[in-house]
C-alpha atoms as a PDB file:
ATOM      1  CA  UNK A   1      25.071 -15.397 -11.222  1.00  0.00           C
ATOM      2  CA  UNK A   2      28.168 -13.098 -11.167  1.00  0.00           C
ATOM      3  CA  UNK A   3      29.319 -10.236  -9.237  1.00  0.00           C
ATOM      4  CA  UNK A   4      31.822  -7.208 -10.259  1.00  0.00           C
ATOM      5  CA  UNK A   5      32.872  -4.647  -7.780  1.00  0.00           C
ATOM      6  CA  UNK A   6      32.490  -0.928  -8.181  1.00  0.00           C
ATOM      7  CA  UNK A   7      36.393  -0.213  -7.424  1.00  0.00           C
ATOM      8  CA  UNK A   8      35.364   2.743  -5.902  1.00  0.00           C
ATOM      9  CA  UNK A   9      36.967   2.400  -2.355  1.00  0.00           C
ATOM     10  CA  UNK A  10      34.118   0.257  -0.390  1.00  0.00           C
ATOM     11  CA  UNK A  11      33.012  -3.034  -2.290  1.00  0.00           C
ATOM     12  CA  UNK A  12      29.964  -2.359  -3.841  1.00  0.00           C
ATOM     13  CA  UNK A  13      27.932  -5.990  -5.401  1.00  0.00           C
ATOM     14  CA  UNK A  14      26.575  -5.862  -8.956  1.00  0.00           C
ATOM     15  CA  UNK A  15      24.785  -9.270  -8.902  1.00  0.00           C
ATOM     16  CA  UNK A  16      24.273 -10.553 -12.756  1.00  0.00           C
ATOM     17  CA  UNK A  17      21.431 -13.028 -13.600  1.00  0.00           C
ATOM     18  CA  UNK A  18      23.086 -15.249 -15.897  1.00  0.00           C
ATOM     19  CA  UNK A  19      20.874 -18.376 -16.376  1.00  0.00           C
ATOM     20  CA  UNK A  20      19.836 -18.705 -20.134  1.00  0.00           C
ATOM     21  CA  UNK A  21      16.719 -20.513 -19.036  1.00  0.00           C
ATOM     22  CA  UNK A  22      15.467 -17.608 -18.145  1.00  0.00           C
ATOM     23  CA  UNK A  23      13.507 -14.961 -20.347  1.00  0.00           C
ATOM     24  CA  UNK A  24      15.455 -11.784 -20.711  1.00  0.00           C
ATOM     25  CA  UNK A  25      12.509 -10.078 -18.635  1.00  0.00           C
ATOM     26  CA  UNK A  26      12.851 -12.704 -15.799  1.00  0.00           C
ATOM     27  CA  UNK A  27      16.688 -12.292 -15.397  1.00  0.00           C
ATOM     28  CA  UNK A  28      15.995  -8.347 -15.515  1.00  0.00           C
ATOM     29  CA  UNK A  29      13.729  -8.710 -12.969  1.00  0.00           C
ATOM     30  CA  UNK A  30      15.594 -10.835 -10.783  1.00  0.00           C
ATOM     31  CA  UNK A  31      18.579  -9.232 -10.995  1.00  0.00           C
ATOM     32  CA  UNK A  32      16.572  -5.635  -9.752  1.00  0.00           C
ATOM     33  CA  UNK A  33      15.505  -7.739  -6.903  1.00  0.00           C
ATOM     34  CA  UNK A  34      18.956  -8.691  -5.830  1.00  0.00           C
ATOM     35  CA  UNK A  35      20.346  -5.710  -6.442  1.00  0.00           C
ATOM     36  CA  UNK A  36      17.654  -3.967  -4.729  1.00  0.00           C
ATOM     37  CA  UNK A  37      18.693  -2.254  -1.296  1.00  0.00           C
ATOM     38  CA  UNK A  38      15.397  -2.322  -0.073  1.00  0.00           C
ATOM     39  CA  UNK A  39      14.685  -6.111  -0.640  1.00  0.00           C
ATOM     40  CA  UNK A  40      17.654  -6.660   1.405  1.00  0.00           C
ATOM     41  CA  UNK A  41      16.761  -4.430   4.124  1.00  0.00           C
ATOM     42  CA  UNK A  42      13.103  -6.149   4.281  1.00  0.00           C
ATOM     43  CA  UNK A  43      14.828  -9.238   4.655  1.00  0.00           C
ATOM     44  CA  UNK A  44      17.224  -8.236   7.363  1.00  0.00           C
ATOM     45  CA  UNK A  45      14.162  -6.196   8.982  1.00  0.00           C
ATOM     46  CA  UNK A  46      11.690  -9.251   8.573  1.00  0.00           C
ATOM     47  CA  UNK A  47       9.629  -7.525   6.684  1.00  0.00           C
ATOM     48  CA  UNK A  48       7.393  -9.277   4.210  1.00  0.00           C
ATOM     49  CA  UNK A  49       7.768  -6.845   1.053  1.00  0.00           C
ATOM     50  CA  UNK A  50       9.994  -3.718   0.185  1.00  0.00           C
ATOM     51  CA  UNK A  51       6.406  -1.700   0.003  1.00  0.00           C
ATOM     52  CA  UNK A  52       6.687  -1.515   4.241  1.00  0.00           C
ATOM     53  CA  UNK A  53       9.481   1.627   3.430  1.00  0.00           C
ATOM     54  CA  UNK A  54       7.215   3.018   1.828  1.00  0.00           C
ATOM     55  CA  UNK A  55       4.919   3.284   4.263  1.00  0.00           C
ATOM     56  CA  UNK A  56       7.092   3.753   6.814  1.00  0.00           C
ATOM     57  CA  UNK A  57       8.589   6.854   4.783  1.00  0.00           C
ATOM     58  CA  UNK A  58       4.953   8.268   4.163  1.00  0.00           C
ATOM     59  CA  UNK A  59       4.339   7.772   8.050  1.00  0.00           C
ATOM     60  CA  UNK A  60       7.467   9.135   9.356  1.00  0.00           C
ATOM     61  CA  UNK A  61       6.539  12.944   7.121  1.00  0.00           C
ATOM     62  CA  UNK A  62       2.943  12.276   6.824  1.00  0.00           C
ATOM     63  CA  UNK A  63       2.206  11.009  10.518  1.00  0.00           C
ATOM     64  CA  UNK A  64      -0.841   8.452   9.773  1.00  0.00           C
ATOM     65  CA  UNK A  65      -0.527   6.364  12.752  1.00  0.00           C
ATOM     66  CA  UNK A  66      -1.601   7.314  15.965  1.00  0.00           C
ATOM     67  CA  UNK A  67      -0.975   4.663  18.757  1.00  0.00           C
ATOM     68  CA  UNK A  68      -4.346   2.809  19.962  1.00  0.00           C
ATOM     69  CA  UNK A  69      -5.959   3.883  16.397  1.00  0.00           C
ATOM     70  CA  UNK A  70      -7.911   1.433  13.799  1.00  0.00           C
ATOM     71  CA  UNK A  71      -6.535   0.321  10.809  1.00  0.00           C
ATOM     72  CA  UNK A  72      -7.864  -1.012   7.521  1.00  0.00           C
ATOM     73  CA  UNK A  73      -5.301  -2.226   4.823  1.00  0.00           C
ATOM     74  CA  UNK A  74      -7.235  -3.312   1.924  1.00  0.00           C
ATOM     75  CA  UNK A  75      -5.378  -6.292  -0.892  1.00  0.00           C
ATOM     76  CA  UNK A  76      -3.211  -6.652   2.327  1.00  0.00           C
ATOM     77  CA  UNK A  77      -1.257  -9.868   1.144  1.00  0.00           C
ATOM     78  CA  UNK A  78       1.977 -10.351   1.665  1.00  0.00           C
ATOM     79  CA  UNK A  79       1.567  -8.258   4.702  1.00  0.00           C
ATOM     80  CA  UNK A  80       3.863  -5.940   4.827  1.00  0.00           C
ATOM     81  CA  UNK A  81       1.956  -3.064   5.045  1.00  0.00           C
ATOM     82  CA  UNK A  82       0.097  -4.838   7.642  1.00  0.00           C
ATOM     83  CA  UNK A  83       3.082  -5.013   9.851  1.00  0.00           C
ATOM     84  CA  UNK A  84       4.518  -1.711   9.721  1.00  0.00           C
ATOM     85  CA  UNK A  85       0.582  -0.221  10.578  1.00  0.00           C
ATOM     86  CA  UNK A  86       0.558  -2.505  13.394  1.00  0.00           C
ATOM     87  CA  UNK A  87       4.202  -1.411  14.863  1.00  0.00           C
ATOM     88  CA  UNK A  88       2.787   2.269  14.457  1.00  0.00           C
ATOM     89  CA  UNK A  89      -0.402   1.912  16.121  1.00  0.00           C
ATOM     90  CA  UNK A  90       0.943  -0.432  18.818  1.00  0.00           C
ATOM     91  CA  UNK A  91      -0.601  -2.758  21.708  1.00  0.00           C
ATOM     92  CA  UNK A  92      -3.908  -1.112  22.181  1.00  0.00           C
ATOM     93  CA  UNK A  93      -4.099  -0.304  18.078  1.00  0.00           C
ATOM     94  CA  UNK A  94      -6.003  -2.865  15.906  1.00  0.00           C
ATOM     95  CA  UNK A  95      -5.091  -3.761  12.031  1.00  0.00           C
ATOM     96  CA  UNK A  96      -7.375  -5.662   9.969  1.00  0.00           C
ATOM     97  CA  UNK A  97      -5.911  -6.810   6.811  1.00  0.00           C
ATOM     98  CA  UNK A  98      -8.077  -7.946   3.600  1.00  0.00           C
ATOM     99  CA  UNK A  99      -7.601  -9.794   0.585  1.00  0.00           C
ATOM    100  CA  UNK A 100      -8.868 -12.281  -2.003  1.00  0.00           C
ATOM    101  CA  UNK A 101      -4.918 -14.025  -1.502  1.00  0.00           C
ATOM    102  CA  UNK A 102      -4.479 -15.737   1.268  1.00  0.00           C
ATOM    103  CA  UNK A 103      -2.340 -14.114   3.819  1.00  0.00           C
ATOM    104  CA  UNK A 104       0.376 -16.090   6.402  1.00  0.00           C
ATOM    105  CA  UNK A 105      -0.746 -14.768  10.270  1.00  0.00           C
ATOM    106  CA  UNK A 106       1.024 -11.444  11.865  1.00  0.00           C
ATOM    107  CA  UNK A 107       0.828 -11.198  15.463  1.00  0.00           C
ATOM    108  CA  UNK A 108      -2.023  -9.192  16.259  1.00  0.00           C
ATOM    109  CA  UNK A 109      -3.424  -8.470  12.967  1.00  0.00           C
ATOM    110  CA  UNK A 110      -6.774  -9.626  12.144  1.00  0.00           C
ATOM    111  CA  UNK A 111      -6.965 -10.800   8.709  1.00  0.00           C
ATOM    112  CA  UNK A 112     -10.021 -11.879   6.024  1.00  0.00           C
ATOM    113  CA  UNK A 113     -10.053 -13.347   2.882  1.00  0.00           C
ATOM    114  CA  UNK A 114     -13.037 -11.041   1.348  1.00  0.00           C
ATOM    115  CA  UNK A 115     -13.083  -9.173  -1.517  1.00  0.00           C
ATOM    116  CA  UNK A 116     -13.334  -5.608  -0.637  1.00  0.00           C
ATOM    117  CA  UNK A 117     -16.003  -5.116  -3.423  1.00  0.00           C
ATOM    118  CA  UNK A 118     -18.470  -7.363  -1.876  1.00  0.00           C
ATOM    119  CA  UNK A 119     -21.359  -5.636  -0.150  1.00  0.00           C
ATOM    120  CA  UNK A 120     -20.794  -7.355   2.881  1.00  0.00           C
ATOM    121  CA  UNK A 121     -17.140  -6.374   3.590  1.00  0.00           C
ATOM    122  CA  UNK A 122     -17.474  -2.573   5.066  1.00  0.00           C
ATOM    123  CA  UNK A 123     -19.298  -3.834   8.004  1.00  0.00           C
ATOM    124  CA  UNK A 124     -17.687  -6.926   8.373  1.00  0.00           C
ATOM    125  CA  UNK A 125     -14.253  -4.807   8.594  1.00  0.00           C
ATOM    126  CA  UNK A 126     -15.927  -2.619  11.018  1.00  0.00           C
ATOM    127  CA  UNK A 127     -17.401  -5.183  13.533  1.00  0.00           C
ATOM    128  CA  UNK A 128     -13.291  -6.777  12.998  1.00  0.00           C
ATOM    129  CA  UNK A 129     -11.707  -3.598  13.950  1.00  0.00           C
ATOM    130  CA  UNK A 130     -14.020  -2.666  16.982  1.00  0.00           C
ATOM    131  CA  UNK A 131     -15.760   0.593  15.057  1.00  0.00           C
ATOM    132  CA  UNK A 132     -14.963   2.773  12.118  1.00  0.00           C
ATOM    133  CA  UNK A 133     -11.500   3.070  11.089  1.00  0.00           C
ATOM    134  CA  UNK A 134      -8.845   5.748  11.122  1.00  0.00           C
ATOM    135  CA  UNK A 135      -6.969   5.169   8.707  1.00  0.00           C
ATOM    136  CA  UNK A 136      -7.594   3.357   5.519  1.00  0.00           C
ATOM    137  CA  UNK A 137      -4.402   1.465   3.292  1.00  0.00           C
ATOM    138  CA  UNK A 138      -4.376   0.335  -0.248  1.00  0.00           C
ATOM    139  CA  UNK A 139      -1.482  -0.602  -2.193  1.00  0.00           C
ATOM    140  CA  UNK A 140      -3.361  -2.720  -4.460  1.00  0.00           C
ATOM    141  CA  UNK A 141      -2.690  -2.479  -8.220  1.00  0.00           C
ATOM    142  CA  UNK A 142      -4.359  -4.285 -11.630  1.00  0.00           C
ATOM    143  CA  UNK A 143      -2.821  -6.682 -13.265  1.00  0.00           C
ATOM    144  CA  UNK A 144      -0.804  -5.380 -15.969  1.00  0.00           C
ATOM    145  CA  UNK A 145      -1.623  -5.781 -19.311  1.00  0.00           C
ATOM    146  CA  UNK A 146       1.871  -4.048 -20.768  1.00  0.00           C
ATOM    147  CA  UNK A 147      -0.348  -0.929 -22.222  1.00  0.00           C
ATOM    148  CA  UNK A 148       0.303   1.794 -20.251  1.00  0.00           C
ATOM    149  CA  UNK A 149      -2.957   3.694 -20.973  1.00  0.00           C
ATOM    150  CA  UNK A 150      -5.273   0.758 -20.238  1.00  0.00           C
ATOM    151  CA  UNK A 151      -3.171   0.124 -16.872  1.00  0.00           C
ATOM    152  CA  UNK A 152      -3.371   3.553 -15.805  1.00  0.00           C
ATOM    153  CA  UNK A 153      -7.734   3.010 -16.372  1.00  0.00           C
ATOM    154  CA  UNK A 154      -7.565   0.005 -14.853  1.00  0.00           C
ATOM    155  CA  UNK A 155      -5.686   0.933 -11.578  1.00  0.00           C
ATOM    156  CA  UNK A 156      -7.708   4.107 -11.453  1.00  0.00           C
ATOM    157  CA  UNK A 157     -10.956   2.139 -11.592  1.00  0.00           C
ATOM    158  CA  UNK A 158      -9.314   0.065  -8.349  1.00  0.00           C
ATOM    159  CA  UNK A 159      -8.357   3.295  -6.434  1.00  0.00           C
ATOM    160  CA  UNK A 160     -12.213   4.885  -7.324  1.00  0.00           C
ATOM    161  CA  UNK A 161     -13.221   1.652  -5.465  1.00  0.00           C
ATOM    162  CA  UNK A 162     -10.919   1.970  -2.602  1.00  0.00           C
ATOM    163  CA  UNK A 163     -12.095   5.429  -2.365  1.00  0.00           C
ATOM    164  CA  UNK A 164     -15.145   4.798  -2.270  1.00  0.00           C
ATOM    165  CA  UNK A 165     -14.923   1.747   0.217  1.00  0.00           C
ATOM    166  CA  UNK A 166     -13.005   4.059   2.510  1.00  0.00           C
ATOM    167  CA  UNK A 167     -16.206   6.856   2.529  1.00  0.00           C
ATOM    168  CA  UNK A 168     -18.181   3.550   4.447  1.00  0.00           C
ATOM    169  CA  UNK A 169     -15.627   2.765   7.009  1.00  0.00           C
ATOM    170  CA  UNK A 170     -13.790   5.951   7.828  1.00  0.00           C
ATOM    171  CA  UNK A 171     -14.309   8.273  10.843  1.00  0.00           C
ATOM    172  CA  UNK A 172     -14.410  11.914  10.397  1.00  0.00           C
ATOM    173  CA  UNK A 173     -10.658  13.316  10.809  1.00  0.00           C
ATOM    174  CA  UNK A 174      -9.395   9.844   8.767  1.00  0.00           C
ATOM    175  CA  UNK A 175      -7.165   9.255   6.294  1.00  0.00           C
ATOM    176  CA  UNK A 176      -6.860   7.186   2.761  1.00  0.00           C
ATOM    177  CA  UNK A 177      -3.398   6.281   1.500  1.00  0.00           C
ATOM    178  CA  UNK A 178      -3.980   4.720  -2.165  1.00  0.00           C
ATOM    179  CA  UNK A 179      -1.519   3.638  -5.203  1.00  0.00           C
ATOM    180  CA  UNK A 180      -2.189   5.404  -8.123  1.00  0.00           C
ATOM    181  CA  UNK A 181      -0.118   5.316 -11.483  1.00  0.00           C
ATOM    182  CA  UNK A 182       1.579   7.917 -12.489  1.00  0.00           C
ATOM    183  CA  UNK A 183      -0.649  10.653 -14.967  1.00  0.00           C
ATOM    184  CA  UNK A 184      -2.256  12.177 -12.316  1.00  0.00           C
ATOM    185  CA  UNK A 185      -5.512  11.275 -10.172  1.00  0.00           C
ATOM    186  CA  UNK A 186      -7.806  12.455 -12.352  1.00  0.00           C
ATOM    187  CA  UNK A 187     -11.592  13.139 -13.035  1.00  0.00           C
ATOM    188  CA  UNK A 188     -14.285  11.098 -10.507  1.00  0.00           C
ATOM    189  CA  UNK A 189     -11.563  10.184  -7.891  1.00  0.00           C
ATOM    190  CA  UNK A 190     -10.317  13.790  -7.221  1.00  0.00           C
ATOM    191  CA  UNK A 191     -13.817  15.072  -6.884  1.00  0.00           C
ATOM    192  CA  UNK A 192     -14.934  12.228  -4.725  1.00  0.00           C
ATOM    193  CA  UNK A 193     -11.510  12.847  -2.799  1.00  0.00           C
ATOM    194  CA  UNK A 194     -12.008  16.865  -2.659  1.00  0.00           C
ATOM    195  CA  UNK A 195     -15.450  16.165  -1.551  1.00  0.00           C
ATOM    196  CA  UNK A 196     -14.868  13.882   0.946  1.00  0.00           C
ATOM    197  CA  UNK A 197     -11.138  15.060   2.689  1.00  0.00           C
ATOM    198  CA  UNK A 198      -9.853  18.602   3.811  1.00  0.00           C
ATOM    199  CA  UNK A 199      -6.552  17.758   1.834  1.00  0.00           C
ATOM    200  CA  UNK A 200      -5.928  15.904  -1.245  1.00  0.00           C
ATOM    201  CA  UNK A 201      -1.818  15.294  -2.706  1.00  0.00           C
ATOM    202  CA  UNK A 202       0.293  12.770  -4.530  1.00  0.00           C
ATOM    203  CA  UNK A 203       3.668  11.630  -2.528  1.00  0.00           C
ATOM    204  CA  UNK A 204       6.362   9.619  -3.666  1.00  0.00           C
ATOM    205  CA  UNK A 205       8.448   7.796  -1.251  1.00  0.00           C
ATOM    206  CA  UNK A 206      12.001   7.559  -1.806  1.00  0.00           C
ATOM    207  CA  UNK A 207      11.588   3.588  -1.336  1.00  0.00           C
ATOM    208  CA  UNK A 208       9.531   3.685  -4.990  1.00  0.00           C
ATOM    209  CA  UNK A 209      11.539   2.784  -7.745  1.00  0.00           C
ATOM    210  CA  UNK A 210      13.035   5.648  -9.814  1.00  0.00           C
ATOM    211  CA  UNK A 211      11.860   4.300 -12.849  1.00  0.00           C
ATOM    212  CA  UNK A 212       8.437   3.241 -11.552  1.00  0.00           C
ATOM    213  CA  UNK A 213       5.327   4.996 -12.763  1.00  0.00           C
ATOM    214  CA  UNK A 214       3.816   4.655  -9.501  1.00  0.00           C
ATOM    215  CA  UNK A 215       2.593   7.435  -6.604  1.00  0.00           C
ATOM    216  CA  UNK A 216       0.481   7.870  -3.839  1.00  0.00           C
ATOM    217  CA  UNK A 217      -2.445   9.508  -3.328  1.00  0.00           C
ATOM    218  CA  UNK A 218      -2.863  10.762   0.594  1.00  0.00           C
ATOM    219  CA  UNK A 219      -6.299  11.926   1.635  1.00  0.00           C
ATOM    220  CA  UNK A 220      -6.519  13.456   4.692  1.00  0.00           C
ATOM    221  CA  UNK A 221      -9.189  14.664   7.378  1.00  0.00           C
ATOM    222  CA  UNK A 222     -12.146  13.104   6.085  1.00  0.00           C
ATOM    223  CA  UNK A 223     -15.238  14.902   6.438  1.00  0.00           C
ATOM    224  CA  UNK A 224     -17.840  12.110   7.021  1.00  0.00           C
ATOM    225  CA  UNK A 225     -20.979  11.521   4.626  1.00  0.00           C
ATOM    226  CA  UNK A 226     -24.816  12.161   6.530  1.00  0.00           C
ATOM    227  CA  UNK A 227     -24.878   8.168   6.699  1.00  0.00           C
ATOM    228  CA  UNK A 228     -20.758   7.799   7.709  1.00  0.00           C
ATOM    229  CA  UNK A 229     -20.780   5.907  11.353  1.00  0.00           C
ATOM    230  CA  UNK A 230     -19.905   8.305  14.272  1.00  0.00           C
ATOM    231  CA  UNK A 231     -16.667   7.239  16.790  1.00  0.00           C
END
């Protein structure tokens, strides 16, 4: 690896990946995570991903957390959405992270390895968190397959799930936070999400990557279904 200075008054690191044993992708990639502010910060922070700014951003205009209120964050591994909900509901808040990965432990966040499809999981999740939930997470995303069309379907598909998940185990006045691709939130999931919130928008945290096709969909004061679990 190299460095070169910016000459610009304060020293500013360009780190340079330059191991030939590497794929031209990998050393790209690597060389956007060491270069990357926000990987630095998470490590300096002790946070587990650069995703907790974005959350944190969201939060700090969009006001999610409330202190002693219930959290799910669904495909919660590494956790760093997880710890950032749990700083912002505090002590007498609960977080319940789950995931099909398995997840290291975070003081005072309850954690299951469950997928979130299986029939079982909404109450499961609800017994965990002490009653419905106030605010629902996912930053879950496909794998890619390189095809931008078929990734966009794909992580759609995931988000109509989530959405739909989050109809079981929210109380009315909740919110749904989601990753969605960039190309709008189209078709099924808007009218489920119109439907079933008061408000509907995409945000974009300034923590996303410029050049990322990624956004956020933010559902908020859900209405509750004739079978949706009272507080």
């Amino acid at each position: 690896m190299t460095t070169k200075s910016s000459g610009r008054g304060e020293r500013q690191l360009k780190v340079r990946v330059k191991d030939k044993r590497k794929s031209q992708s990998s050393r790209k990639w690597l060389e956007r995570q060491l270069n990357d502010p926000y990987v630095t910060r998470a490590k300096r922070e002790g946070y587990r991903s650069r995703a907790a700014f974005k959350l944190i951003e969201i939060d700090d205009k969009h006001r999610l957390f409330k202190p002693g209120g219930r959290v799910a964050d669904l495909g919660a591994a590494p956790g760093g959405w997880s710890q950032v909900a749990k700083k912002r509901v505090g002590a007498s808040g609960r977080v319940v992270g789950i995931d099909i990965l398995e997840m290291d432990e975070i003081p005072d966040v309850e954690f299951a390895t469950i997928d979130f499809l299986d029939p079982s999981a909404p109450d499961m999740l609800k017994e965990m968190l002490g009653g419905p939930a106030d605010v629902v997470l996912s930053d879950m995303a496909a794998n890619a397959t390189g095809h931008r069309q078929t990734d966009h379907l794909k992580i759609m598909a995931l988000v109509e799930a989530a959405a739909e998940f989050a109809s079981e185990v929210l109380k009315p006045g909740g919110s749904f936070l989601a990753k969605v691709i960039q190309g709008g939130t189209e078709g099924a999931l808007l009218t489920q999400l119109k439907r079933d919130f008061a408000t509907v928008k995409h945000v974009k945290p300034a923590a996303s990557r410029s050049d990322s096709a990624e956004l956020y969909v933010l559902a908020t004061g859900f209405r509750g279904r004739a079978l949706a679990p009272s507080s």
